[in-house]
PDB file of N, CA and C in Angstrom:
ATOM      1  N   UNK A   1      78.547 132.809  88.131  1.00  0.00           N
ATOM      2  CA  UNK A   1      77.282 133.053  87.469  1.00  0.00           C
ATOM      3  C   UNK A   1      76.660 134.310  88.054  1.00  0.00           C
ATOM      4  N   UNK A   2      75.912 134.879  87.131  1.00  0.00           N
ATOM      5  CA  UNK A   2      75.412 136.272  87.263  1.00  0.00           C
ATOM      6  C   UNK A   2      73.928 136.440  87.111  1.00  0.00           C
ATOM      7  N   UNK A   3      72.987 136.544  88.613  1.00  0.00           N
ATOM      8  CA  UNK A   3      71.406 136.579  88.317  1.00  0.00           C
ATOM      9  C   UNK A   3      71.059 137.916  87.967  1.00  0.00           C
ATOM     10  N   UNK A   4      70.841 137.963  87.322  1.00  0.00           N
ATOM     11  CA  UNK A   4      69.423 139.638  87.125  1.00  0.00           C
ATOM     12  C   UNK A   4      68.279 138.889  87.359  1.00  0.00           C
ATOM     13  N   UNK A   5      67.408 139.793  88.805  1.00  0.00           N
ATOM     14  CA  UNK A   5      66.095 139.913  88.811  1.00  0.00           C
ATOM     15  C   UNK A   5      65.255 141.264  88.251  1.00  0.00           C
ATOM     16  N   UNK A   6      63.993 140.856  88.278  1.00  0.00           N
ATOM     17  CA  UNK A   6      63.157 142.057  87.881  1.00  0.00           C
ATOM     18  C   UNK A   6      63.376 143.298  89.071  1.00  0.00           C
ATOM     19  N   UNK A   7      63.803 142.868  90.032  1.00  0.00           N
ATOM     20  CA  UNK A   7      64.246 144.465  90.975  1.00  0.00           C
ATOM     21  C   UNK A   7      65.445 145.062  90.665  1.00  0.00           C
ATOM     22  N   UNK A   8      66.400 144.204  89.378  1.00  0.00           N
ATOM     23  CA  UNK A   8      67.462 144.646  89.284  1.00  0.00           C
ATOM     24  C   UNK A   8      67.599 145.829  87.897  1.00  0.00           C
ATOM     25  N   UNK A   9      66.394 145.594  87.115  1.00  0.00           N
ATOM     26  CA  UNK A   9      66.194 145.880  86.055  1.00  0.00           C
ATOM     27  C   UNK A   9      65.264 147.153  85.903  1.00  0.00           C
ATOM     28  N   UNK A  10      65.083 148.351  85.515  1.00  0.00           N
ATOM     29  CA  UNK A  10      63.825 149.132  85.173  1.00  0.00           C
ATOM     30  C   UNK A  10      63.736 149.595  83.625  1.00  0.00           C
ATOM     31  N   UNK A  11      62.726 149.546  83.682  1.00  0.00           N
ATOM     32  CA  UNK A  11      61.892 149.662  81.979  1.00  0.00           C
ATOM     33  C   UNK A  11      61.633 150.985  81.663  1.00  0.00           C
ATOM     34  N   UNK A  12      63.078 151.495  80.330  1.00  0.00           N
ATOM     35  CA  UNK A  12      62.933 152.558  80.084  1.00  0.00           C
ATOM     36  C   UNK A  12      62.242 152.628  78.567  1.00  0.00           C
ATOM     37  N   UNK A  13      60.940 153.734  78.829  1.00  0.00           N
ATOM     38  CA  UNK A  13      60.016 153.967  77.099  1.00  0.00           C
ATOM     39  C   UNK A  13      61.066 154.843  76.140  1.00  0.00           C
ATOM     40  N   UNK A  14      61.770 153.697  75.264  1.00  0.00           N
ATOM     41  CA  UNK A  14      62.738 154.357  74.383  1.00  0.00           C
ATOM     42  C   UNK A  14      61.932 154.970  73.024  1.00  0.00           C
ATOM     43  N   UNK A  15      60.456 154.822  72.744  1.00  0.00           N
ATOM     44  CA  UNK A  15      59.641 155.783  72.093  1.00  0.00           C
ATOM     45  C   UNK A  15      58.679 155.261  72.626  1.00  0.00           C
ATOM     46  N   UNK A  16      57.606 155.744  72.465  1.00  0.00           N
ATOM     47  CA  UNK A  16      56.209 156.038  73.134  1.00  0.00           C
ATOM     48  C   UNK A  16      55.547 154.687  72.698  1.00  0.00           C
ATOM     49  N   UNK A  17      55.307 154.371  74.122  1.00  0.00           N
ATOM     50  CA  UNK A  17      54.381 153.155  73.596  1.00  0.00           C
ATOM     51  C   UNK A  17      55.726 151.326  73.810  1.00  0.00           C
ATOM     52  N   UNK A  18      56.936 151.984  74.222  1.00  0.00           N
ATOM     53  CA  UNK A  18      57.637 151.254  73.759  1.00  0.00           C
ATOM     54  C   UNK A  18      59.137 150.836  74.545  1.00  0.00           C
ATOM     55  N   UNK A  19      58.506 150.011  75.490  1.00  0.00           N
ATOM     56  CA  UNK A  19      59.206 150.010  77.093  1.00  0.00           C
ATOM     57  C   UNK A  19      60.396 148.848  76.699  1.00  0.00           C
ATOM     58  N   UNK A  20      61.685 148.870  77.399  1.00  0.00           N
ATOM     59  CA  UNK A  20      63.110 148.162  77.212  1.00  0.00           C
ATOM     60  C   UNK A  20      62.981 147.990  78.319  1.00  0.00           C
ATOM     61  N   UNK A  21      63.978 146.722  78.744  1.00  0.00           N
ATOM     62  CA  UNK A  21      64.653 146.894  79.477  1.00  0.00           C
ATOM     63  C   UNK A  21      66.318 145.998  79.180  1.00  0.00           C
ATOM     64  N   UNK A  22      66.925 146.420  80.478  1.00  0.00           N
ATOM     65  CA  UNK A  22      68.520 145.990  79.553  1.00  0.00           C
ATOM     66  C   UNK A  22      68.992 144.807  80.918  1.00  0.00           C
ATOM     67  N   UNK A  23      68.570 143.488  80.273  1.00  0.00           N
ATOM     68  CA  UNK A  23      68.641 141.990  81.511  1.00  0.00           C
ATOM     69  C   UNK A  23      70.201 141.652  81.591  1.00  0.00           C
ATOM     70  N   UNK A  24      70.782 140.712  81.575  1.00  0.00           N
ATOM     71  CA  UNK A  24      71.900 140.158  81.661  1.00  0.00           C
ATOM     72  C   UNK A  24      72.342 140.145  80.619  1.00  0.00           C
ATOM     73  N   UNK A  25      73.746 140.725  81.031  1.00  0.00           N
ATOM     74  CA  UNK A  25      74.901 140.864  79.801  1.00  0.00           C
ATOM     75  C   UNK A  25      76.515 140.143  80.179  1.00  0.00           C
ATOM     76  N   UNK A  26      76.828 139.334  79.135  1.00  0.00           N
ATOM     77  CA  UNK A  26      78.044 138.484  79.314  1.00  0.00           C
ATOM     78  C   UNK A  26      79.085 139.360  77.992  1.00  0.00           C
ATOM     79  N   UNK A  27      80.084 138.629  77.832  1.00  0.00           N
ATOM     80  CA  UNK A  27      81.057 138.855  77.349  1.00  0.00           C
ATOM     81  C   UNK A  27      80.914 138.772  75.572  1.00  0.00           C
ATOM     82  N   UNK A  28      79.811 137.969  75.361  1.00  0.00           N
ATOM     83  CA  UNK A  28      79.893 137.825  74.050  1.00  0.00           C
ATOM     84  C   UNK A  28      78.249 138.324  73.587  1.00  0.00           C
ATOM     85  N   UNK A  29      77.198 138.311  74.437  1.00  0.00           N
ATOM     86  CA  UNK A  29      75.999 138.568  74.366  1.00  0.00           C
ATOM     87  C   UNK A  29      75.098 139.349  75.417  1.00  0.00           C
ATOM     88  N   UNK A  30      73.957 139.939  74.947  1.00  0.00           N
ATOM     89  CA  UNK A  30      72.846 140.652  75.985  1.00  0.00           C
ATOM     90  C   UNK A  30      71.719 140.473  75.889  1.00  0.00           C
ATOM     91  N   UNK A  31      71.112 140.542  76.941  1.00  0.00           N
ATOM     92  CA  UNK A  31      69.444 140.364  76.803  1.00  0.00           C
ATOM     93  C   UNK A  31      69.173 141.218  77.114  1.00  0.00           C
ATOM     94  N   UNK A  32      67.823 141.578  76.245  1.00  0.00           N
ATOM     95  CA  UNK A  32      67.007 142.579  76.521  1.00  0.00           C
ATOM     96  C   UNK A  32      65.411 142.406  76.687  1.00  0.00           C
ATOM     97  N   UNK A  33      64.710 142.948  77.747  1.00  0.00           N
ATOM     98  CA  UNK A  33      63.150 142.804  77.458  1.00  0.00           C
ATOM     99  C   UNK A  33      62.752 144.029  76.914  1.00  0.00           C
ATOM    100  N   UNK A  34      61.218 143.046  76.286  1.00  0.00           N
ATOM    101  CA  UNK A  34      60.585 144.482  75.481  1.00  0.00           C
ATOM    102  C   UNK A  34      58.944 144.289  75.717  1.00  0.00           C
ATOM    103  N   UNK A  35      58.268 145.504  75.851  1.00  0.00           N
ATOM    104  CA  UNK A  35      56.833 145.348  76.047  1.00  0.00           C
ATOM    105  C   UNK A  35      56.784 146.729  74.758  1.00  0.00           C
ATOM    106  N   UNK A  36      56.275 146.081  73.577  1.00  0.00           N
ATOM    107  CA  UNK A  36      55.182 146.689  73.204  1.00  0.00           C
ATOM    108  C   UNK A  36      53.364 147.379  72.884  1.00  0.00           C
ATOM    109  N   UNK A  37      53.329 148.208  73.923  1.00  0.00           N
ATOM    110  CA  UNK A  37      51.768 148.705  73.429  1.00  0.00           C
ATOM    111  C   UNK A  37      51.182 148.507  72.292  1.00  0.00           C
ATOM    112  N   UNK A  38      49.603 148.245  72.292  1.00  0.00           N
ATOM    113  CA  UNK A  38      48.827 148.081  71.241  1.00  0.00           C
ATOM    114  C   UNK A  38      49.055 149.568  70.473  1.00  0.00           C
ATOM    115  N   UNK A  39      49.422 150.015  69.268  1.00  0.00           N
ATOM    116  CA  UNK A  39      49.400 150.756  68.386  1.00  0.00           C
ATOM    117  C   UNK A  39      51.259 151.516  68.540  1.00  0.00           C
ATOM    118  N   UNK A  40      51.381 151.032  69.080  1.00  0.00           N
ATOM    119  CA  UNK A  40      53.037 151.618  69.238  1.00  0.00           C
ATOM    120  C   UNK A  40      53.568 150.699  67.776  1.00  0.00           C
ATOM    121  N   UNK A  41      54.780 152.035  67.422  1.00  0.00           N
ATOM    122  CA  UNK A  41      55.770 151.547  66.928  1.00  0.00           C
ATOM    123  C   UNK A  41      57.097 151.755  66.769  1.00  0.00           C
ATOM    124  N   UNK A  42      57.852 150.915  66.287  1.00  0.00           N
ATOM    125  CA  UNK A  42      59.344 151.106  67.076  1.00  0.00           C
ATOM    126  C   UNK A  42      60.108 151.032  65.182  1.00  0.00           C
ATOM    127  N   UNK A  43      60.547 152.486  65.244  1.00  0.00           N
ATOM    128  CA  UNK A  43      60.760 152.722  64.163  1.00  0.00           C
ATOM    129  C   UNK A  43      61.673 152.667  63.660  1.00  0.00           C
ATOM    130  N   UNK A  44      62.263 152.614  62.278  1.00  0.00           N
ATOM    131  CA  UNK A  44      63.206 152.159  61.385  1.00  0.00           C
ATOM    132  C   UNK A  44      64.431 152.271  62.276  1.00  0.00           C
ATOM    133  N   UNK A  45      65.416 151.329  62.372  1.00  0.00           N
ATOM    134  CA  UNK A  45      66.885 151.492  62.803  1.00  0.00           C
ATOM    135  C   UNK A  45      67.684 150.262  62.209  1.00  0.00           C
ATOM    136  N   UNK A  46      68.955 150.601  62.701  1.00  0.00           N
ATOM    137  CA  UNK A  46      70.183 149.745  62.673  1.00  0.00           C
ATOM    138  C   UNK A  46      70.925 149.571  63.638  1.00  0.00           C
ATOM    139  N   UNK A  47      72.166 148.542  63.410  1.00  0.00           N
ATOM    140  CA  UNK A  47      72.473 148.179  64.779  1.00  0.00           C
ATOM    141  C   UNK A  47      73.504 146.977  63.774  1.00  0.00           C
ATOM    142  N   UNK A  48      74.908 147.125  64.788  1.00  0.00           N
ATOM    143  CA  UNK A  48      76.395 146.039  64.632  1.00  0.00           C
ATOM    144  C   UNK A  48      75.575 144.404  64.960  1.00  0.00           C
ATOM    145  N   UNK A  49      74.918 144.845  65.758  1.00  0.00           N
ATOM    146  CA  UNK A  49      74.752 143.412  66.899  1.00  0.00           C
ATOM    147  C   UNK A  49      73.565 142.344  65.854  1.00  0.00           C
ATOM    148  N   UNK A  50      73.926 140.824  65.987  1.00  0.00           N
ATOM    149  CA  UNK A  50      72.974 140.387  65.601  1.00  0.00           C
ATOM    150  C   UNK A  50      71.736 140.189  66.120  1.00  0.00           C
ATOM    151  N   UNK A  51      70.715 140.100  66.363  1.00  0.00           N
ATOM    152  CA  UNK A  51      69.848 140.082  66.885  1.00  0.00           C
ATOM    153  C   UNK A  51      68.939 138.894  66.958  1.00  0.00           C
ATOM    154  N   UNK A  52      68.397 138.210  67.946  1.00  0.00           N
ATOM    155  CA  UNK A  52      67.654 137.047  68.279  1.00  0.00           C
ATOM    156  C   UNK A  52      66.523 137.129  69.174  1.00  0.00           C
ATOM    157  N   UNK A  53      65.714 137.272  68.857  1.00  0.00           N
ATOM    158  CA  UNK A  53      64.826 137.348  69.843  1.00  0.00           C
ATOM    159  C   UNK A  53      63.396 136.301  69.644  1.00  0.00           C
ATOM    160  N   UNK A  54      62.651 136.525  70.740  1.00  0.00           N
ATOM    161  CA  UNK A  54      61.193 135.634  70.981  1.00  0.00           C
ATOM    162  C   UNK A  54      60.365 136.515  71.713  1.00  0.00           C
ATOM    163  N   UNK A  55      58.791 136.176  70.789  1.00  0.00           N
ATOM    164  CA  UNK A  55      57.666 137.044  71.324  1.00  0.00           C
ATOM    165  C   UNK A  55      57.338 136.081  72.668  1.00  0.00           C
ATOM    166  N   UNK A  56      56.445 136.753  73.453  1.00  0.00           N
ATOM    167  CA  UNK A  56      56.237 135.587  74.626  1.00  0.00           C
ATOM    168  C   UNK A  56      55.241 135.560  74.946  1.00  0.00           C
ATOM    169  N   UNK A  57      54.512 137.321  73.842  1.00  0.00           N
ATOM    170  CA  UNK A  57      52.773 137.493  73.819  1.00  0.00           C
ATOM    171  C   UNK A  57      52.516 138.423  73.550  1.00  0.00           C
ATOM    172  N   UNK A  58      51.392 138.240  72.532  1.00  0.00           N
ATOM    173  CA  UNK A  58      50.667 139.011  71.693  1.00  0.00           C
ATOM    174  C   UNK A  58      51.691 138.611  70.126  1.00  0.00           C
ATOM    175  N   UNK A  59      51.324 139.383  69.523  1.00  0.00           N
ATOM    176  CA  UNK A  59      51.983 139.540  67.958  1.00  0.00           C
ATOM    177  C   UNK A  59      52.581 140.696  67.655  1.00  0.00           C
ATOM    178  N   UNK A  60      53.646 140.678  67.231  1.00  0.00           N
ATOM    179  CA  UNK A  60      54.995 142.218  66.810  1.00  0.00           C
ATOM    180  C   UNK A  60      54.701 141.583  65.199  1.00  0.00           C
ATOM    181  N   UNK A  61      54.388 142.627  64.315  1.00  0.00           N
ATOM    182  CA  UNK A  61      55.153 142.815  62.522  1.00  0.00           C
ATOM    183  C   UNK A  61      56.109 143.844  62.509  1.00  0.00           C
ATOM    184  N   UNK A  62      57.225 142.749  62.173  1.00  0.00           N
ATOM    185  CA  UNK A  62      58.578 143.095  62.041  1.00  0.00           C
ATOM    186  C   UNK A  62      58.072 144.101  60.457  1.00  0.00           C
ATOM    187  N   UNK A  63      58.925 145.063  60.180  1.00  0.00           N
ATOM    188  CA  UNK A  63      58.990 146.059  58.469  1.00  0.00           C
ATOM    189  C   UNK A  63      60.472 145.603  58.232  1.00  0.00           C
ATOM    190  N   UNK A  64      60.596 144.343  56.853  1.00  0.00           N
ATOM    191  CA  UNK A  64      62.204 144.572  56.951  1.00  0.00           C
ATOM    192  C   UNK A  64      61.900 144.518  55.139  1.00  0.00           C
ATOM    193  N   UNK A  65      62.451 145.661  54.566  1.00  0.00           N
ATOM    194  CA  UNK A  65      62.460 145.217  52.822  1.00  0.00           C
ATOM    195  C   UNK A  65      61.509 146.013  52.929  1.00  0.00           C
ATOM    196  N   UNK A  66      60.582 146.740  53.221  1.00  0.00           N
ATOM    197  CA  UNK A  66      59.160 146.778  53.000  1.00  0.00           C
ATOM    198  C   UNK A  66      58.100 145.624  53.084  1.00  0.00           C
ATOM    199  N   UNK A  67      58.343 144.613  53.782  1.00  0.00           N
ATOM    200  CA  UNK A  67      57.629 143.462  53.984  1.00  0.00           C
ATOM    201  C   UNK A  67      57.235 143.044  54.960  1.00  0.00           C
ATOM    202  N   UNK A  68      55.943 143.018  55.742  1.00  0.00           N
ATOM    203  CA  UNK A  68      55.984 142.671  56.817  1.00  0.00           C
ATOM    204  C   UNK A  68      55.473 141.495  57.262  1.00  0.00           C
ATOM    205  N   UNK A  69      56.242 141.197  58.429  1.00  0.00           N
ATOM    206  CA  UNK A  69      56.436 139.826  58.655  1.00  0.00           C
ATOM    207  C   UNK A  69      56.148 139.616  59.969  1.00  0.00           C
ATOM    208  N   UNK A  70      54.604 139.042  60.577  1.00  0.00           N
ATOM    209  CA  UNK A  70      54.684 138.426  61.485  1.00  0.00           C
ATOM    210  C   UNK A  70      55.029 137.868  62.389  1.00  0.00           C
ATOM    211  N   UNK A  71      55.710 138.071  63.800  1.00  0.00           N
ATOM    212  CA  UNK A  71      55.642 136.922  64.963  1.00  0.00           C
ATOM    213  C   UNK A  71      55.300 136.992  65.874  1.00  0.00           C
ATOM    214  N   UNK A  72      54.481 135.812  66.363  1.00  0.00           N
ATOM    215  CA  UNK A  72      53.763 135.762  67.034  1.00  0.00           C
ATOM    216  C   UNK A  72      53.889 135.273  68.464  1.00  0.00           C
ATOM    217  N   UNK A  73      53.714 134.821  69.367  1.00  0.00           N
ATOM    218  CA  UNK A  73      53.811 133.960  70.589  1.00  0.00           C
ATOM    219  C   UNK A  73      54.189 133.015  71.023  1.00  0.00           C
ATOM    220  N   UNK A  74      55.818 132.662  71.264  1.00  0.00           N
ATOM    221  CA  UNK A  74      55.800 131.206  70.988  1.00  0.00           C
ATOM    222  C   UNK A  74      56.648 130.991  69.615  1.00  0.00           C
ATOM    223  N   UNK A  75      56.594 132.025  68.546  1.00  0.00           N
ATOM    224  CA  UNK A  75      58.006 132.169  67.548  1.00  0.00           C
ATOM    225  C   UNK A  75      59.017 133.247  67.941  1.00  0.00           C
ATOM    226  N   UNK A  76      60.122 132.458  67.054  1.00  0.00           N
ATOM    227  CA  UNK A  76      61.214 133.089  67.141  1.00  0.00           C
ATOM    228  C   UNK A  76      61.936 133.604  66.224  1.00  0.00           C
ATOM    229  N   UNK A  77      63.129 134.664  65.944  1.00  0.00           N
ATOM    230  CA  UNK A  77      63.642 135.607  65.001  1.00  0.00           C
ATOM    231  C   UNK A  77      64.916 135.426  64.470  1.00  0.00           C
ATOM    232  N   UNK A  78      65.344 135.830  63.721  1.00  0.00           N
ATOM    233  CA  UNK A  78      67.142 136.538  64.144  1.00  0.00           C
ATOM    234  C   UNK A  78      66.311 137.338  62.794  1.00  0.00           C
ATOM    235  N   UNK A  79      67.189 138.908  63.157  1.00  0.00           N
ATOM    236  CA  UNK A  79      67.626 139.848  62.313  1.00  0.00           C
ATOM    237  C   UNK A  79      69.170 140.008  62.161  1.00  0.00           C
ATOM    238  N   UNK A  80      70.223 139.549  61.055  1.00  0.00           N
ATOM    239  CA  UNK A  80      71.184 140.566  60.752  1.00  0.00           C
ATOM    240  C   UNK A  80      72.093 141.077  61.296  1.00  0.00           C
ATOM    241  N   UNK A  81      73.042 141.356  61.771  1.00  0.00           N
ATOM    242  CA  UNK A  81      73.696 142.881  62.571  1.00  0.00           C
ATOM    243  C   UNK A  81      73.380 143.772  61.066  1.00  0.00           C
ATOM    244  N   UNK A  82      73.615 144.821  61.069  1.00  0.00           N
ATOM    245  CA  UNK A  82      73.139 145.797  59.827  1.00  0.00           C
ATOM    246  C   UNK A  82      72.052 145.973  59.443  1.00  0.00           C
ATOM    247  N   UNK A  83      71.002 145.369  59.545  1.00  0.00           N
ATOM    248  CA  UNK A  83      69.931 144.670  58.827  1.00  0.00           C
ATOM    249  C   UNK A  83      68.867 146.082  58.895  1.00  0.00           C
ATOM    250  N   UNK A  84      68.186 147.338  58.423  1.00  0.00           N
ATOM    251  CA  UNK A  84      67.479 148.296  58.926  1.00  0.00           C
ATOM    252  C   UNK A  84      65.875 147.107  59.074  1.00  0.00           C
ATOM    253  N   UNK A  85      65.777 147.503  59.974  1.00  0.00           N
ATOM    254  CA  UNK A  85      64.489 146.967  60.529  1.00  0.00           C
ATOM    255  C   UNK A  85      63.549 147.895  61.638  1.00  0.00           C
ATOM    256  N   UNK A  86      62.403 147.317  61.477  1.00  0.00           N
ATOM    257  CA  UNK A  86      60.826 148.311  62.186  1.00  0.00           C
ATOM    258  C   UNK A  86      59.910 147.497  62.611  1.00  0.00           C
ATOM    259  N   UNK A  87      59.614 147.654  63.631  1.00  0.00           N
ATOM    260  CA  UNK A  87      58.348 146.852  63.794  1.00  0.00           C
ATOM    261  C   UNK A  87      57.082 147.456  64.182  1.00  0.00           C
ATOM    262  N   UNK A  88      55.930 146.801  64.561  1.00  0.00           N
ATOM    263  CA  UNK A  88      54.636 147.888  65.029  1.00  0.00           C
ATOM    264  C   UNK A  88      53.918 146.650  65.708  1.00  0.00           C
ATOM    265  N   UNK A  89      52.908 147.376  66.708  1.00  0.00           N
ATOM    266  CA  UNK A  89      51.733 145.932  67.211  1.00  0.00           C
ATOM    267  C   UNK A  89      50.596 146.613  66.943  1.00  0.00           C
ATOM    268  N   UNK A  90      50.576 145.782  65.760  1.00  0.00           N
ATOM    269  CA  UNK A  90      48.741 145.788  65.347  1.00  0.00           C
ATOM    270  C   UNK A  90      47.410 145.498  66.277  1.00  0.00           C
ATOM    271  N   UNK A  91      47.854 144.870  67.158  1.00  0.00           N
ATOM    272  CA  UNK A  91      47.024 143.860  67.986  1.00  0.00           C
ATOM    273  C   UNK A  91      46.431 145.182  68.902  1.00  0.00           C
ATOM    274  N   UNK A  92      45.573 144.207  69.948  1.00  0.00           N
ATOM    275  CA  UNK A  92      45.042 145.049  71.188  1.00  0.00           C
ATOM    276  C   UNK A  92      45.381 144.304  72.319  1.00  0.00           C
ATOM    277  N   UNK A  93      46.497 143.878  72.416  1.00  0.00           N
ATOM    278  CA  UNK A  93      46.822 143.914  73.579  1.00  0.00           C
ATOM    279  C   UNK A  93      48.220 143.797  73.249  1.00  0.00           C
ATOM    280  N   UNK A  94      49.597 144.356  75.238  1.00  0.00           N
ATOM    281  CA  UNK A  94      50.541 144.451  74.656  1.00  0.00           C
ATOM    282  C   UNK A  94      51.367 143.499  74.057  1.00  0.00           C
ATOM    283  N   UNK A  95      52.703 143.627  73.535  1.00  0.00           N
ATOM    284  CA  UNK A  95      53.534 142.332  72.795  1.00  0.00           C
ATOM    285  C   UNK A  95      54.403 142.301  73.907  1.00  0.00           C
ATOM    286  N   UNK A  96      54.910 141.337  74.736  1.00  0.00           N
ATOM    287  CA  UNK A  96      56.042 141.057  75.392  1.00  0.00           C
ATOM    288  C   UNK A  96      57.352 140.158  74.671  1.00  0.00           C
ATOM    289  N   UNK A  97      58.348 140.688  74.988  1.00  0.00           N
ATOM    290  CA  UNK A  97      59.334 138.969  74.500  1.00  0.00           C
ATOM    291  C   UNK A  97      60.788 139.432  74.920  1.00  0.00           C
ATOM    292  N   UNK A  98      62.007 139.057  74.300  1.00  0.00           N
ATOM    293  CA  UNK A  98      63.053 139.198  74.948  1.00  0.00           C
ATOM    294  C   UNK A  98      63.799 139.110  73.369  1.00  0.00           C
ATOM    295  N   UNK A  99      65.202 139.937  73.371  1.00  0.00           N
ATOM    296  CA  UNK A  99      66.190 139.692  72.398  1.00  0.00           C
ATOM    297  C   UNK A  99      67.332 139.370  73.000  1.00  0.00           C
ATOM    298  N   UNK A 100      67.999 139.045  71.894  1.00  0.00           N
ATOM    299  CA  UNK A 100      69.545 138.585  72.794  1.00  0.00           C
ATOM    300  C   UNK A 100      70.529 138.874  71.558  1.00  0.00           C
ATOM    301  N   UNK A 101      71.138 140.006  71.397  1.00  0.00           N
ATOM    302  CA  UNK A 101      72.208 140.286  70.752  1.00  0.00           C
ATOM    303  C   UNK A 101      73.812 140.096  71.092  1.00  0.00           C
ATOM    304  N   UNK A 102      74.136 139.760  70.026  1.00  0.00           N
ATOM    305  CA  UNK A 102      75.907 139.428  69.711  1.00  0.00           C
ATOM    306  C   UNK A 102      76.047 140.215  68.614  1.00  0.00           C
ATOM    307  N   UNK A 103      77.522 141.124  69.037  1.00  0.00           N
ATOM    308  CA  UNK A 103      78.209 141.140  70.513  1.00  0.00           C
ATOM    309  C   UNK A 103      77.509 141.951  71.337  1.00  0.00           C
ATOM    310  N   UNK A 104      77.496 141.817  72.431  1.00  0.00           N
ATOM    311  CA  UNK A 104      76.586 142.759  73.483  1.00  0.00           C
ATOM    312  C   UNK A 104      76.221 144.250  73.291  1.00  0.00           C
ATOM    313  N   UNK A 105      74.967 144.447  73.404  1.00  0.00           N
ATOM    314  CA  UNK A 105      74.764 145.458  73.497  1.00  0.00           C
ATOM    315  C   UNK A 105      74.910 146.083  74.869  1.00  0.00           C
ATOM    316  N   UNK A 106      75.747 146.689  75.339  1.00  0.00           N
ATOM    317  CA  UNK A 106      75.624 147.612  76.164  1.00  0.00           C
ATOM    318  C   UNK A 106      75.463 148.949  76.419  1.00  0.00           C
ATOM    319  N   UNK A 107      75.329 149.597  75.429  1.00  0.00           N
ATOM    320  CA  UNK A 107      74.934 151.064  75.762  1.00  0.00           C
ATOM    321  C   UNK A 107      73.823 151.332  74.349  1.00  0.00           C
ATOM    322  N   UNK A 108      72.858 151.227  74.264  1.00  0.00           N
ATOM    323  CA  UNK A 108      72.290 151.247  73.314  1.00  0.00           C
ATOM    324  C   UNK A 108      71.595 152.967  73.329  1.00  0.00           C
ATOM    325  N   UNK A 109      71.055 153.495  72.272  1.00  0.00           N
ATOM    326  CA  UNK A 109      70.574 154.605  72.453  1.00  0.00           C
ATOM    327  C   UNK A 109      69.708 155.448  73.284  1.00  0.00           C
ATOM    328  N   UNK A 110      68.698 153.819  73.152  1.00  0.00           N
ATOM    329  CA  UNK A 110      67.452 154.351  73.846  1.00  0.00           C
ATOM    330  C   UNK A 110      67.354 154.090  75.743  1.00  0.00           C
ATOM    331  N   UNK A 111      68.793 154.006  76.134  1.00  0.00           N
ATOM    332  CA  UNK A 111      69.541 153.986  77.895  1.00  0.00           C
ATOM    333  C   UNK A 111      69.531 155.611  78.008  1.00  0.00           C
ATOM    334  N   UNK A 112      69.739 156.130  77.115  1.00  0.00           N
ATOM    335  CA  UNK A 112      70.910 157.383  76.930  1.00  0.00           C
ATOM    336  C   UNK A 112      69.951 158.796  76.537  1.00  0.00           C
ATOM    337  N   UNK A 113      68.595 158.975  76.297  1.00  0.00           N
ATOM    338  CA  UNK A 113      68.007 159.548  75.673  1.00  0.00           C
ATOM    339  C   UNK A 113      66.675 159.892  76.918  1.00  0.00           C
TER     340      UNK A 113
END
């Protein structure tokens, strides 16, 4: 078994307003944390990996279709692998939560930039 602590991890702003970090990664899946700022947004993309994640506080609106869709604190997601998706935090204070994609993300863009 494999611990990641928070000293193991640092939080890179892959756009403004819009902090990652890249937690424990296995063979078939990865976690990732995310803190979004009040007025940040994390703009249109894609991605192989399916995606699962949970807010853990504040509220993220997901943009998928042109539709936006709420979650809040305490809910949970899946997007797709393929799926183009956006989100933004309306709120005033930040959004925290965690994703967990299959198959692992390990080198994602915003490591690399």
């Amino acid at each position: 078994m494999e611990i990641v602590t928070e000293a193991d991890v640092e939080a890179v702003e892959a756009v403004p307003g819009v902090f990652l970090t890249a937690e424990a990664a296995g063979e078939r899946t990865s976690v990732q944390g995310f803190t979004v700022e009040p007025g940040a947004e994390i703009p249109e993309h894609r991605h192989d990996h399916e995606q699962a994640g949970m807010v853990t506080a504040g509220m993220l609106t997901f943009l998928i279709d042109d539709e936006e869709r709420p979650v809040s604190a305490g809910e949970s997601y899946v997007i797709p692998g393929d799926e183009p998706h956006a989100a933004v935090n309306h709120g005033d204070v930040p959004v925290e939560g965690y994703d967990v994609f299959s198959p692992p993300r390990l080198d994602p863009d915003w490591m690399t930039e």
